[in-house]
C-alpha atoms as a PDB file:
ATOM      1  CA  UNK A   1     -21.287   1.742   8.714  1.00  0.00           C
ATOM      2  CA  UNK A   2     -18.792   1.621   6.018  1.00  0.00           C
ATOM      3  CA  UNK A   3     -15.574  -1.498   6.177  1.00  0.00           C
ATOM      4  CA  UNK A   4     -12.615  -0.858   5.290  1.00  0.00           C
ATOM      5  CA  UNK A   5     -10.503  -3.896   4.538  1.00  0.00           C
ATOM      6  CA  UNK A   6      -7.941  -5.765   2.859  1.00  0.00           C
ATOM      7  CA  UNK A   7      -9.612  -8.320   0.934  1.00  0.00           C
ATOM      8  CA  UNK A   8      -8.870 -11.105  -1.290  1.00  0.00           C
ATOM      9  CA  UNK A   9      -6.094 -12.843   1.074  1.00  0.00           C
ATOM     10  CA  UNK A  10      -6.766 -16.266   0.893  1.00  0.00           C
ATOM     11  CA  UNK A  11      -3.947 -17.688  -0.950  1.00  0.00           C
ATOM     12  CA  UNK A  12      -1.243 -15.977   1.048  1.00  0.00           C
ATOM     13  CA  UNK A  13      -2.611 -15.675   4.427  1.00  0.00           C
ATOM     14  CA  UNK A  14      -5.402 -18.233   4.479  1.00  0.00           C
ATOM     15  CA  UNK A  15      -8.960 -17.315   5.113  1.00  0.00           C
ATOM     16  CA  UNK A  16      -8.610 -13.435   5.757  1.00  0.00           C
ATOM     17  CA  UNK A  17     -11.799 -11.849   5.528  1.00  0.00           C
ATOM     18  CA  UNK A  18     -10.753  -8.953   7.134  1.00  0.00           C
ATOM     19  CA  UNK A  19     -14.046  -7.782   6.904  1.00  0.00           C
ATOM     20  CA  UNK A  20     -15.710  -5.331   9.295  1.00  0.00           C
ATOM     21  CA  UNK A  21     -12.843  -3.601  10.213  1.00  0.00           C
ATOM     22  CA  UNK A  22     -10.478  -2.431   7.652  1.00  0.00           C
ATOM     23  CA  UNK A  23     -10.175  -1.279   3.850  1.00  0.00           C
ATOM     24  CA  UNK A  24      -9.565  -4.003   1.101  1.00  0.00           C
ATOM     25  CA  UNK A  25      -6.366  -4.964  -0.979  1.00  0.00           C
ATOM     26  CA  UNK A  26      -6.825  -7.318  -2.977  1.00  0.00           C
ATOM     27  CA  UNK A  27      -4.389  -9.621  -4.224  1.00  0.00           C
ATOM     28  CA  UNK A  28      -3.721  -8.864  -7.825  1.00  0.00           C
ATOM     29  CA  UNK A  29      -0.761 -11.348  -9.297  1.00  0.00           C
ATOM     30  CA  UNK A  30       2.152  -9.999 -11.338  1.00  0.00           C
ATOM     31  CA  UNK A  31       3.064 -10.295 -15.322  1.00  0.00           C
ATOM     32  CA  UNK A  32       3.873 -13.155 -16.779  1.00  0.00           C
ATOM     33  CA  UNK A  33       7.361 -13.685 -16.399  1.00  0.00           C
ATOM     34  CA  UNK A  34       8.690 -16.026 -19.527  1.00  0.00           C
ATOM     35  CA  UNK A  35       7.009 -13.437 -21.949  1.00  0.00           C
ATOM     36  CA  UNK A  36       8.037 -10.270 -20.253  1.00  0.00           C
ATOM     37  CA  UNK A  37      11.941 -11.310 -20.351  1.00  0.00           C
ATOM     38  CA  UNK A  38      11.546 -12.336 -24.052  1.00  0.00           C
ATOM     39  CA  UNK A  39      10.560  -9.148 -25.163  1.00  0.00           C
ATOM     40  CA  UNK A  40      10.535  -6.953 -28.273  1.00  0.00           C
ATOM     41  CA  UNK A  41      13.292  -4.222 -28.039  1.00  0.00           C
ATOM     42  CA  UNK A  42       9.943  -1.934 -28.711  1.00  0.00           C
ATOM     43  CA  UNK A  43       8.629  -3.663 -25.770  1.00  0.00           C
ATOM     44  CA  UNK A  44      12.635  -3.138 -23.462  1.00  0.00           C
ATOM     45  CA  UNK A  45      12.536   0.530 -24.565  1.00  0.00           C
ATOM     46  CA  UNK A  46       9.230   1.731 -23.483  1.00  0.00           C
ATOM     47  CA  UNK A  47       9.758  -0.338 -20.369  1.00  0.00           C
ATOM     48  CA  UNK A  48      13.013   1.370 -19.897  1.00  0.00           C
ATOM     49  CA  UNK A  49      11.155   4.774 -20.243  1.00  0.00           C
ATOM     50  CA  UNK A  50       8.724   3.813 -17.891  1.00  0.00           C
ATOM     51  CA  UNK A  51      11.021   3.135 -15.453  1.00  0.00           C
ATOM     52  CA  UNK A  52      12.782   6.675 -16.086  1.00  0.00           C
ATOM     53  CA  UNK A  53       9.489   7.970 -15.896  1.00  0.00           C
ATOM     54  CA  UNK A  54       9.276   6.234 -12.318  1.00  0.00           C
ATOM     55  CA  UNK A  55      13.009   7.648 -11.306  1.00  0.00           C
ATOM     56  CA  UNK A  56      11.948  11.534 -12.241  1.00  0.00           C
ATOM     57  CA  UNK A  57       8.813  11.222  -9.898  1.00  0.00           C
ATOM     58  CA  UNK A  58      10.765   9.491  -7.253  1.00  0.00           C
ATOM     59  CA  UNK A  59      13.090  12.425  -7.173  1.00  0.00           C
ATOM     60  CA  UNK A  60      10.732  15.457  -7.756  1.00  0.00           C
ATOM     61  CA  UNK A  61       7.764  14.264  -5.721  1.00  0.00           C
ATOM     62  CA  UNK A  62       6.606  15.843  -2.598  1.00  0.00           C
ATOM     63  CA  UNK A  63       8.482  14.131   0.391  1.00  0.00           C
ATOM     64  CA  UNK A  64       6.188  13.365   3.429  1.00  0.00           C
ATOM     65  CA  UNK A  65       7.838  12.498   7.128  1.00  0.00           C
ATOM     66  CA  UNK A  66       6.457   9.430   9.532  1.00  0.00           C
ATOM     67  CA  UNK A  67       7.091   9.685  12.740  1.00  0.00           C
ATOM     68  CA  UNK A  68       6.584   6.790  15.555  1.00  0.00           C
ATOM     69  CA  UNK A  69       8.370   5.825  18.548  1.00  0.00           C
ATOM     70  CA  UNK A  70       9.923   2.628  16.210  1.00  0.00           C
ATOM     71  CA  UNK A  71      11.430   5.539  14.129  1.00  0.00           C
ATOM     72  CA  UNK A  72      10.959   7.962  10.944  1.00  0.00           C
ATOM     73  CA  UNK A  73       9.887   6.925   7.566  1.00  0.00           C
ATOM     74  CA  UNK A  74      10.218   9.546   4.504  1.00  0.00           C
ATOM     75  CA  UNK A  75       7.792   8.734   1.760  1.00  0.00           C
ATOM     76  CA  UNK A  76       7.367  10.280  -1.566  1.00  0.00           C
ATOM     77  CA  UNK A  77       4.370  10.871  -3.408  1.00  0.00           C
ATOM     78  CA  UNK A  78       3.781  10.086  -6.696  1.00  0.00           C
ATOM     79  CA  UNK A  79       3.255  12.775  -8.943  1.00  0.00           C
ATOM     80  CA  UNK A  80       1.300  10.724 -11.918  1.00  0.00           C
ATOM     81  CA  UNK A  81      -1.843   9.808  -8.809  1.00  0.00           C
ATOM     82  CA  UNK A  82      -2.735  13.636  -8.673  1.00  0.00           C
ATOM     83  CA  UNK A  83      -5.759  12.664  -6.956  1.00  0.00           C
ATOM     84  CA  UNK A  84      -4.386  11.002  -3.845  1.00  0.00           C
ATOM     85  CA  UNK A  85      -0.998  13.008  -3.664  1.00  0.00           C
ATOM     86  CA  UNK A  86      -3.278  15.889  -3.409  1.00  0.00           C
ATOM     87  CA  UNK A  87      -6.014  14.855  -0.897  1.00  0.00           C
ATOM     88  CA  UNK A  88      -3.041  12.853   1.045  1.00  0.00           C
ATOM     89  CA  UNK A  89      -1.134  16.461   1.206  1.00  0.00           C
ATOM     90  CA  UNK A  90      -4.227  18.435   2.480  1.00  0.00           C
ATOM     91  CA  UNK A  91      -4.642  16.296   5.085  1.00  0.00           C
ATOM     92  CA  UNK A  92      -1.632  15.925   6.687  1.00  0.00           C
ATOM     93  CA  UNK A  93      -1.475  20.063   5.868  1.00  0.00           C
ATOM     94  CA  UNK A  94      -4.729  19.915   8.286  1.00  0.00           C
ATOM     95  CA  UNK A  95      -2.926  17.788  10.923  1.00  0.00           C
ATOM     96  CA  UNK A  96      -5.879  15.012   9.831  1.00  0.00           C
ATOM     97  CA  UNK A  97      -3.632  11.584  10.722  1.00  0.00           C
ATOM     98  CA  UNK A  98      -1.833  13.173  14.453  1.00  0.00           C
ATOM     99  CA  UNK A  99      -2.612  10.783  16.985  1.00  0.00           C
ATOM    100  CA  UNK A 100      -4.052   8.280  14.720  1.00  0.00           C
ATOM    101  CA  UNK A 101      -2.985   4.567  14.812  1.00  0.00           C
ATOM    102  CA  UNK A 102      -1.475   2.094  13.071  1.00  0.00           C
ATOM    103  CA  UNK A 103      -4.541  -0.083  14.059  1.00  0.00           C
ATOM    104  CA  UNK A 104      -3.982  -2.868  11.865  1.00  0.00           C
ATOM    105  CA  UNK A 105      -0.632  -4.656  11.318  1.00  0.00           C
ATOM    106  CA  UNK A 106      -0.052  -8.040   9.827  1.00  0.00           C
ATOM    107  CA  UNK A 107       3.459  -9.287   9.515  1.00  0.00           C
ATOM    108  CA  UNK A 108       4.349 -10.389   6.249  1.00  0.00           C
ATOM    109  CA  UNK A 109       2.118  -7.917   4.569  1.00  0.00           C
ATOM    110  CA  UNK A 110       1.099  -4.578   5.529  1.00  0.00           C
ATOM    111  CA  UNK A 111       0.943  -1.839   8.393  1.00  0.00           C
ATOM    112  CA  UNK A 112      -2.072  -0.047   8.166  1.00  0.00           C
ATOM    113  CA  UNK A 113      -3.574   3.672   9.726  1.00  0.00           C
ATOM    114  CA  UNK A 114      -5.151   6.637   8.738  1.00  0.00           C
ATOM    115  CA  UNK A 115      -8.892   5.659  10.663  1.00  0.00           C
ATOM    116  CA  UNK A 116      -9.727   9.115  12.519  1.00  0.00           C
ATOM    117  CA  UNK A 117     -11.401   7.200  15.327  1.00  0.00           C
ATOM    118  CA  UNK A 118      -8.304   5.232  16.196  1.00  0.00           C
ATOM    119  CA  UNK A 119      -7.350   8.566  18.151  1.00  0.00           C
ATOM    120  CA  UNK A 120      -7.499   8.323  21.981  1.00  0.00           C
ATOM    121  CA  UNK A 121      -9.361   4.920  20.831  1.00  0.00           C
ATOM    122  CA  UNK A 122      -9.548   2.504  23.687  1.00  0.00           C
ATOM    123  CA  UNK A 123      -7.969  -0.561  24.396  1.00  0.00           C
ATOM    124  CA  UNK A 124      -9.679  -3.170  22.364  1.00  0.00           C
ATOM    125  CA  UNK A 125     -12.233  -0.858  20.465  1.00  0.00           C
ATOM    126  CA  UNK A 126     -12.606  -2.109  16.528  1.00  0.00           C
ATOM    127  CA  UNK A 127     -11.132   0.332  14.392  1.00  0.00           C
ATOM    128  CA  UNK A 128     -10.459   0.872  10.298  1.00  0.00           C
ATOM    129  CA  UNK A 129     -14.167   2.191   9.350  1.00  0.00           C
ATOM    130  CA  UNK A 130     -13.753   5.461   9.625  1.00  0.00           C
ATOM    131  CA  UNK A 131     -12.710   8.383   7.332  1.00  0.00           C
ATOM    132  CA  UNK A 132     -13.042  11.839   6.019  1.00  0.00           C
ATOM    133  CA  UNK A 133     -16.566  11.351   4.312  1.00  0.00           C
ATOM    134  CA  UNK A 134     -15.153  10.739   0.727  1.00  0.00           C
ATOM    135  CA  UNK A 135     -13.837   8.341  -1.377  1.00  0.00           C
ATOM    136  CA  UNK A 136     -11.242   8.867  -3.958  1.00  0.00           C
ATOM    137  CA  UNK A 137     -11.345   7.884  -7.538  1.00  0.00           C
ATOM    138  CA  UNK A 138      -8.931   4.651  -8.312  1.00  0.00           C
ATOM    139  CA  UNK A 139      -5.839   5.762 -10.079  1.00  0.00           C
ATOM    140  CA  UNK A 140      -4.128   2.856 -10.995  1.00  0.00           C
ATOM    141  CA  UNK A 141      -0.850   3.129 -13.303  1.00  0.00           C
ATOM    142  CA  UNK A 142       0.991   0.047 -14.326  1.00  0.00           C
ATOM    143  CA  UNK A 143       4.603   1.616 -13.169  1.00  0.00           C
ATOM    144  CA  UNK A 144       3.806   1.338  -9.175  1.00  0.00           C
ATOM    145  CA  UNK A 145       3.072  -2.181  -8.009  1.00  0.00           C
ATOM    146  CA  UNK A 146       3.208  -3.216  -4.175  1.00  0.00           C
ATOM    147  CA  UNK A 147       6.939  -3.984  -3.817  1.00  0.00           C
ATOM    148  CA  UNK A 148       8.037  -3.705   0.330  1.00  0.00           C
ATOM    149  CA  UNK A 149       7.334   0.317   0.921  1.00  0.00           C
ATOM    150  CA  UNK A 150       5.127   1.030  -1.418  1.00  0.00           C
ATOM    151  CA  UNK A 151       2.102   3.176   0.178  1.00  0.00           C
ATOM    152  CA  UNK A 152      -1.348   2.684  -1.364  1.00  0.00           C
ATOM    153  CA  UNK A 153      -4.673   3.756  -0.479  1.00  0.00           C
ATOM    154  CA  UNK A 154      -7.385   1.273   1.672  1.00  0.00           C
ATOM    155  CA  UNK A 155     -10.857   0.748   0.122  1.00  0.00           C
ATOM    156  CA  UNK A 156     -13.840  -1.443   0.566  1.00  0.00           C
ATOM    157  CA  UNK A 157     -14.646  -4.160  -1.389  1.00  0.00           C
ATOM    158  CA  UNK A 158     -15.743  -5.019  -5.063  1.00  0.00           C
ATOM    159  CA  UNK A 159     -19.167  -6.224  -3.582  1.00  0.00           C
ATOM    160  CA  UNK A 160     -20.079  -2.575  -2.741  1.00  0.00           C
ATOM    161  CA  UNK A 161     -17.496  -1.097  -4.553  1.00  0.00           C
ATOM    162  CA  UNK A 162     -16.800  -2.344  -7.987  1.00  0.00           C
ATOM    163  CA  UNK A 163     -15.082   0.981  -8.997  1.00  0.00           C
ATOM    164  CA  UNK A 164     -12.251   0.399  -6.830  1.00  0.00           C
ATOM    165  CA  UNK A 165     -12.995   3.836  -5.457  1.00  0.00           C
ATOM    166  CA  UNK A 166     -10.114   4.254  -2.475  1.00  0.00           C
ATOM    167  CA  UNK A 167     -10.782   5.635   1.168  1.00  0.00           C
ATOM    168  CA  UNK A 168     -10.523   8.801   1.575  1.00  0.00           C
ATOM    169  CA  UNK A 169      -7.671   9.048   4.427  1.00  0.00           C
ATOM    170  CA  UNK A 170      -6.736   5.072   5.197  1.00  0.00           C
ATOM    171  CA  UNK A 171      -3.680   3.873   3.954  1.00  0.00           C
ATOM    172  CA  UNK A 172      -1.061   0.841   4.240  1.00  0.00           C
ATOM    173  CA  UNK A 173       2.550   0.728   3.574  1.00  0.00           C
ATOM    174  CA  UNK A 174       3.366  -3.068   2.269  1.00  0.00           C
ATOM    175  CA  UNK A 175       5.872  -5.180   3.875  1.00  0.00           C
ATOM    176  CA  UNK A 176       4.918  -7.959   1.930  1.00  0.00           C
ATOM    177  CA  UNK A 177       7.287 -11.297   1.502  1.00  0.00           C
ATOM    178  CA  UNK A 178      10.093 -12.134  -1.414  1.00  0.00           C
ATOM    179  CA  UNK A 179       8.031 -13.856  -4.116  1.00  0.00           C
ATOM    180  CA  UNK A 180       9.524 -16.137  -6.598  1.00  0.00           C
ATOM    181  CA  UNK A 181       9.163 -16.032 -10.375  1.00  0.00           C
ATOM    182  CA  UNK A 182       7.259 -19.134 -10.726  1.00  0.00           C
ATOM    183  CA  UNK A 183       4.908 -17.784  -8.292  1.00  0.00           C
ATOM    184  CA  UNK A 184       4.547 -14.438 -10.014  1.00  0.00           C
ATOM    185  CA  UNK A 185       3.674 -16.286 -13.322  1.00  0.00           C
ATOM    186  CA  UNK A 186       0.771 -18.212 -11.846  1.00  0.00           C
ATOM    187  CA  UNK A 187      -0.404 -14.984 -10.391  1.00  0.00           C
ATOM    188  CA  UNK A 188      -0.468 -13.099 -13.847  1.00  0.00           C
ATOM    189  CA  UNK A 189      -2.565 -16.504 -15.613  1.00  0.00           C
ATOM    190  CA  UNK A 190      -5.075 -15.470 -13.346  1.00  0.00           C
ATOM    191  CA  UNK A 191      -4.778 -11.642 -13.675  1.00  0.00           C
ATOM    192  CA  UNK A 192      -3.700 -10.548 -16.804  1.00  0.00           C
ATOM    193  CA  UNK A 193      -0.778  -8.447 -15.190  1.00  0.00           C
ATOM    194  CA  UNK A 194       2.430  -7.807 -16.802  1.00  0.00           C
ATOM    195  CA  UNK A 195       5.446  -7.009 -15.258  1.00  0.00           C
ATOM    196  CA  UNK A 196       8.653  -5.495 -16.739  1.00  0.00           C
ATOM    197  CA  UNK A 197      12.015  -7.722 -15.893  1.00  0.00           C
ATOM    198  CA  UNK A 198      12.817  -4.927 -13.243  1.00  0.00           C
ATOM    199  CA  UNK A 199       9.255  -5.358 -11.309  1.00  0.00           C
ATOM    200  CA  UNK A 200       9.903  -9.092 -11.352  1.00  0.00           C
ATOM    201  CA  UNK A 201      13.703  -8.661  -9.581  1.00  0.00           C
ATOM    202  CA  UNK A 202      12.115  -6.522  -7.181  1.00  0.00           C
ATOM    203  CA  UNK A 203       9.705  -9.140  -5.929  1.00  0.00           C
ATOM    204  CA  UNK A 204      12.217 -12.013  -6.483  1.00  0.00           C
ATOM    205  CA  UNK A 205      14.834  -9.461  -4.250  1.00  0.00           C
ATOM    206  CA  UNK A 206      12.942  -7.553  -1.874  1.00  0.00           C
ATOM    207  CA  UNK A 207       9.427  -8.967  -1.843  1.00  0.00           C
ATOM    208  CA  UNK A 208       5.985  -7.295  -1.435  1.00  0.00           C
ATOM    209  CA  UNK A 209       2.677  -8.015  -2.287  1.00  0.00           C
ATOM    210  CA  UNK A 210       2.116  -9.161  -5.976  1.00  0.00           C
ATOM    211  CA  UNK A 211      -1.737 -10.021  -5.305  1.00  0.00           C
ATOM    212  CA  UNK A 212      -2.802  -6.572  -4.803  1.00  0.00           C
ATOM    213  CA  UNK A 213      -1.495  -4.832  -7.798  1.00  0.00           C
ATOM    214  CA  UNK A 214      -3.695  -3.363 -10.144  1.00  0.00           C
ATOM    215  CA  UNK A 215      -6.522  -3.891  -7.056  1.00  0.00           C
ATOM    216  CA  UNK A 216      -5.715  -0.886  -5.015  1.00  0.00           C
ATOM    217  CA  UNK A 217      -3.879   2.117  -5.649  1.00  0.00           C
ATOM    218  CA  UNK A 218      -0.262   2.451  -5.299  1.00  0.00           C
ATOM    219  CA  UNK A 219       0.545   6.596  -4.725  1.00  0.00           C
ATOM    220  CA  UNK A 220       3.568   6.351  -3.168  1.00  0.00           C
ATOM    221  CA  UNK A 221       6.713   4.845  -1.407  1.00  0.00           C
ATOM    222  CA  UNK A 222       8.796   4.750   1.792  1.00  0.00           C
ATOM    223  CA  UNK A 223      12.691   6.196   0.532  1.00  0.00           C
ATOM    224  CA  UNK A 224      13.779   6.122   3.815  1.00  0.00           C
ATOM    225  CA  UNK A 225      13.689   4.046   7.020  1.00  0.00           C
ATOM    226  CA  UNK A 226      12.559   0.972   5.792  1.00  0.00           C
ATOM    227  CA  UNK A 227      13.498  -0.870   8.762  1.00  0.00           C
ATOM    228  CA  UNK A 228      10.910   1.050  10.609  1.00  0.00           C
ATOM    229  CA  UNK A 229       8.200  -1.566   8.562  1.00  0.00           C
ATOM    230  CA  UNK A 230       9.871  -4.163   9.900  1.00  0.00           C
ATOM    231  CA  UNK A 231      10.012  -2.802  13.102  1.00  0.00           C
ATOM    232  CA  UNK A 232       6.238  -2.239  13.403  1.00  0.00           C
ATOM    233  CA  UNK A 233       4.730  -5.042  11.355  1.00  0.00           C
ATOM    234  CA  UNK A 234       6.688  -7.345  14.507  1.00  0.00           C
ATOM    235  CA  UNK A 235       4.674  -6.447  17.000  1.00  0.00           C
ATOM    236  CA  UNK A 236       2.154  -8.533  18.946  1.00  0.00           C
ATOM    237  CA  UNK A 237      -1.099  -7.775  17.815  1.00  0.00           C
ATOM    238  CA  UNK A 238      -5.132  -8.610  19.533  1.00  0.00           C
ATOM    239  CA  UNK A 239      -7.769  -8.759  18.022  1.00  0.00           C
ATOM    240  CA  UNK A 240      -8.761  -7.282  14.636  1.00  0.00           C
ATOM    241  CA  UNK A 241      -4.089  -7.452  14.227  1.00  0.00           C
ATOM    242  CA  UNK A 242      -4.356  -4.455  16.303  1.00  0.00           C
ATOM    243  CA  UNK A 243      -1.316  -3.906  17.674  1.00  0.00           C
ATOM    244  CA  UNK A 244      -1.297  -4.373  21.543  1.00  0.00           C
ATOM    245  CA  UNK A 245       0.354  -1.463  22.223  1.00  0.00           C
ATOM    246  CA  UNK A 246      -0.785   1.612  20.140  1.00  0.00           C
ATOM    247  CA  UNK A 247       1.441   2.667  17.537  1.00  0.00           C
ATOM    248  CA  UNK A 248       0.846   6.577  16.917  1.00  0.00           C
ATOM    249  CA  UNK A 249       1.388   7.877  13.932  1.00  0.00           C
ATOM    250  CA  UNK A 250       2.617  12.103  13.239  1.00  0.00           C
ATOM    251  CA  UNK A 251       2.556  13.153   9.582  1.00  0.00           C
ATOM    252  CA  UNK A 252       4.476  16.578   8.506  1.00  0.00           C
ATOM    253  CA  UNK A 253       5.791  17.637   4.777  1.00  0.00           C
ATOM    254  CA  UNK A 254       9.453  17.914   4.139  1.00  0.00           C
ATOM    255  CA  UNK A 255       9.702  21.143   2.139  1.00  0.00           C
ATOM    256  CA  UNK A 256      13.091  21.470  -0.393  1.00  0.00           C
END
């Protein structure tokens, strides 16, 4: 049976082999700080563009509504991840993720649903292997990184799936934690990543989860009722950081 987990979170959350329950994100530092805010103007412009680029989707993408008894969210999804925005929009379309769970929630980091067996699953039954019998191609684009909200598809990990390929219908929305600069630039001597001075004020400011970028793919982003992370990633949680008490999830698009 396929895993879906979050791996790689040893550094932040200690030995977290999440293993044979949920889809991996892996921790994936963020650009090298010094550099990025010493850069070219050529390097400032098309950074600047990037994050117009960014704003345009934000405000033209299609608009999703999460309802759960802590409250609504309203995400967006990006328009430049075709792939996901597409398969994420025929499912909810299909009523796929009513009555699902958020079946694994770790404060500090993530909420996490969209398993099709955690509905009417019983108390203390494993969940976060299950899906719609695909896999999505990774569609990674250096303009969305895991800040708090950001929503990003599940997958397994690199041992059986070096292509990064995401789950078909698992998700998590990040909560994540404020991370400082100095941190940020030890992450991206291990990674490679770069981050533009804006991504780095947006970790420093609101936090998320630097670790998993370029790891797992970012689609789209809570706009509205971000509180409602909060709310949900609080709750006591059993085993497998299922929450105790289920937390249902209801999916519907917002048409304009």
């Amino acid at each position: 049976m396929k895993k879906y987990f979050l791996a790689g979170l040893i550094i932040v959350f200690g030995l977290f082999i999440l293993g044979c329950n949920n889809q991996s994100t892996e921790k994936k530092p963020k650009a090298r700080t010094a550099k990025k805010e010493q850069t070219t103007t050529k390097q400032a412009k098309a950074d600047t563009k990037s994050d117009d680029a960014k704003k345009t989707v934000e405000q033209k993408g299609q608009k999703v509504k999460l309802s759960t008894r802590y409250g609504d969210m309203v995400l967006i999804l990006y328009d430049e991840t075709p792939k996901h925005r597409d398969n994420f929009i025929k499912l909810v379309n299909e009523g796929f993720y009513n009555g699902t769970l958020f079946h694994r929630v770790i404060k500090d980091f993530m909420i996490q649903g969209g398993d099709p067996d955690s509905k009417n699953a019983k108390p203390g039954q494993r969940l976060g292997t299950g899906g719609p019998g695909y896999t999505i191609e990774a569609e990674f684009h250096p303009g969305f990184y895991h800040k708090k909200g950001a929503l990003a598809a599940a997958r397994q990990g690199d041992q059986v799936n070096p292509e990064k390929r995401s789950s078909g219908s698992q998700f998590y929305i990040v909560q994540g934690k404020k991370t400082s600069a100095a941190e940020l630039n030890n992450l991206a001597q291990r990674t490679g990543a770069i981050y533009t001075p804006e991504q780095i004020n947006v970790y420093q400011e609101i936090g998320g989860t630097p670790f998993l970028d370029t790891q797992y793919t970012v689609f789209g982003e809570v706009i509205d009722g971000m509180e409602v992370i909060d709310k949900i990633a609080s709750v006591n949680t059993g085993a497998s950081n299922r929450p105790a008490e289920d937390v249902k999830i209801t999916l519907t698009l917002i048409d304009e």
